[in-house]
C-alpha atoms as a PDB file:
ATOM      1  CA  UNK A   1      21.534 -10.762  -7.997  1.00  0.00           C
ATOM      2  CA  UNK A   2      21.681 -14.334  -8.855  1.00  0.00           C
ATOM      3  CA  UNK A   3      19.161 -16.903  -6.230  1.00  0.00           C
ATOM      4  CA  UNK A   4      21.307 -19.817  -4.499  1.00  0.00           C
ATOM      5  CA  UNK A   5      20.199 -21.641  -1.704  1.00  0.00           C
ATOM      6  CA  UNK A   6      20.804 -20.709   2.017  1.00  0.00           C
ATOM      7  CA  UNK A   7      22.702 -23.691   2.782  1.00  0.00           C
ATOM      8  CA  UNK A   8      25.884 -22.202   0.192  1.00  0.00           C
ATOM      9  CA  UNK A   9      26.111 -19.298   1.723  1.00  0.00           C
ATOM     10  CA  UNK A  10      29.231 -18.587   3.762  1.00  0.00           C
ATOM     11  CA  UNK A  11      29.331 -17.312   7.638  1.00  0.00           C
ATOM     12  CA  UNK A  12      28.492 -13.650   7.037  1.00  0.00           C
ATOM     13  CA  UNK A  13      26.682 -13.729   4.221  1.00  0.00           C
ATOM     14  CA  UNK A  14      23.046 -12.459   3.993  1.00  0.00           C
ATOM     15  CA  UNK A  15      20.159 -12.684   1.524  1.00  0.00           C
ATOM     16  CA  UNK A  16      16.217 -12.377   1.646  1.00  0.00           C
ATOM     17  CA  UNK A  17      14.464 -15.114   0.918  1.00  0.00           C
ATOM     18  CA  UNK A  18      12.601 -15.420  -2.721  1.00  0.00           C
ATOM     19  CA  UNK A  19      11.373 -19.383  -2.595  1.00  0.00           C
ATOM     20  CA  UNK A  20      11.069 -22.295  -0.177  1.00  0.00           C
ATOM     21  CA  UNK A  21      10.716 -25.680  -1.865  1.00  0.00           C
ATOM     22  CA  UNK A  22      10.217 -28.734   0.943  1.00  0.00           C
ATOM     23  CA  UNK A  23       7.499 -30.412   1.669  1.00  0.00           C
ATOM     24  CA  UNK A  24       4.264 -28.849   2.842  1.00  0.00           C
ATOM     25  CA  UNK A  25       4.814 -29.837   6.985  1.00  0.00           C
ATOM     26  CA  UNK A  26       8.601 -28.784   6.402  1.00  0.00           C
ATOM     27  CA  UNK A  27       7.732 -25.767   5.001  1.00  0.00           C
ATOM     28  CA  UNK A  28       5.531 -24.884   7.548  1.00  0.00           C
ATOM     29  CA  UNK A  29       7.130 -25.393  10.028  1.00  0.00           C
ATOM     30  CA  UNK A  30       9.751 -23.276   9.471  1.00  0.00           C
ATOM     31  CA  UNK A  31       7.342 -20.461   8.107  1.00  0.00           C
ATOM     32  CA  UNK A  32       6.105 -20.696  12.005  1.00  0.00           C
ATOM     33  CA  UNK A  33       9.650 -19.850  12.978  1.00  0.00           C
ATOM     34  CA  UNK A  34       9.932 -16.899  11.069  1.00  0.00           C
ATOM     35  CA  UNK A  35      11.355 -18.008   7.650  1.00  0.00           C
ATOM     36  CA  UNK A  36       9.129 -16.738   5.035  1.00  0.00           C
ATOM     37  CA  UNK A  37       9.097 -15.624   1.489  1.00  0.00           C
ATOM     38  CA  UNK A  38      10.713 -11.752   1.873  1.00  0.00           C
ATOM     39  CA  UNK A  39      12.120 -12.207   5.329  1.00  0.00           C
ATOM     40  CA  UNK A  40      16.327 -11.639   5.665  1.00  0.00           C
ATOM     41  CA  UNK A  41      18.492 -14.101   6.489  1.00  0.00           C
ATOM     42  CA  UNK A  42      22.371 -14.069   7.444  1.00  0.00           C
ATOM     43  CA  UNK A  43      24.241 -16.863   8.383  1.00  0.00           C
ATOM     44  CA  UNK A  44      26.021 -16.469  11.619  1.00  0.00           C
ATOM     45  CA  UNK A  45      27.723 -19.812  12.255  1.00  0.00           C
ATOM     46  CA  UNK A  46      28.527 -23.218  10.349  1.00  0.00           C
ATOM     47  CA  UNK A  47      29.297 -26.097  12.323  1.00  0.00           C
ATOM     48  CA  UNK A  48      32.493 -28.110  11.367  1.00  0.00           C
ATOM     49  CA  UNK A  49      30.866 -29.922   8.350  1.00  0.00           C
ATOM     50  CA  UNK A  50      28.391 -27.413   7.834  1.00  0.00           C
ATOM     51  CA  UNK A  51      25.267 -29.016   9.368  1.00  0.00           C
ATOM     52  CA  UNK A  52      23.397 -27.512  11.324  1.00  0.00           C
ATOM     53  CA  UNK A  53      23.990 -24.004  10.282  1.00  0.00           C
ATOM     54  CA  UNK A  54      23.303 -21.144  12.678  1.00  0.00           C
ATOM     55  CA  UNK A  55      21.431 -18.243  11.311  1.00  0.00           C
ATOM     56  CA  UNK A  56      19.693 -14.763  11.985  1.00  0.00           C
ATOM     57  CA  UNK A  57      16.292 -14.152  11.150  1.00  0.00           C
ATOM     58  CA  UNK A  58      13.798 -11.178  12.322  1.00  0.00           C
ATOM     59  CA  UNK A  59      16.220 -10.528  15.078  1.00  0.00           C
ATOM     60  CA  UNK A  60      16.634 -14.131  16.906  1.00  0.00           C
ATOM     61  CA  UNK A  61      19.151 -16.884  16.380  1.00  0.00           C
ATOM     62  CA  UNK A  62      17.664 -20.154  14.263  1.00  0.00           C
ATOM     63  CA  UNK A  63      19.574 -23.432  13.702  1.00  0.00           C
ATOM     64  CA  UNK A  64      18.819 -25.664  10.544  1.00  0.00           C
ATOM     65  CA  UNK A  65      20.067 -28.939   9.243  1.00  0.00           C
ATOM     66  CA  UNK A  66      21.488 -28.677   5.649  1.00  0.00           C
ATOM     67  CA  UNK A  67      19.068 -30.573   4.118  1.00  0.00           C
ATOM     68  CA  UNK A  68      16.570 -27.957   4.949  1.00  0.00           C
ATOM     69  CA  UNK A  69      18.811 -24.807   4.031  1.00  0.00           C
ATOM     70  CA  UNK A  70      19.012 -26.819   1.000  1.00  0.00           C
ATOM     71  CA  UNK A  71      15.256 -26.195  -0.133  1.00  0.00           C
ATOM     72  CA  UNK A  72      15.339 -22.266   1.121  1.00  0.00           C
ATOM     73  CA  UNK A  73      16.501 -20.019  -2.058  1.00  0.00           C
ATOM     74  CA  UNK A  74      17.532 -16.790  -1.245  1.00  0.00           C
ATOM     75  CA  UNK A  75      19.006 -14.068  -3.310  1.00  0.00           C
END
């Protein structure tokens, strides 16, 4: 399976995270909400331009902006 990042995926889609590549506070932050290397991801809702993006992750709903899907490669 090829690695894109979470912010192409389409409403449905799901993938497990293999890399996150944003700054150290970014990526920290979001590591505190769940969003790790290994964890699953599926993308529940886009909104009309595709930012934010609604997705699932270790069973709870999670909203991020595009430019952080954007540095979140999943596969």
């Amino acid at each position: 399976m090829s690695v894109v990042t979470l912010d192409t995926l389409k409403i449905g889609d799901s993938g497990k995270i293999v890399s996150i590549r944003l700054p150290a506070t970014d990526a920290r932050r979001l590591a505190e909400m769940g969003l790790t290397v290994g964890a699953f991801v599926k993308v529940q809702k886009l909104a009309p331009f595709g930012d934010p993006m609604e997705i699932v992750v270790r069973g709870y709903h999670l909203s991020l902006r595009q430019l952080e899907a954007s540095g979140i490669e999943v596969e």
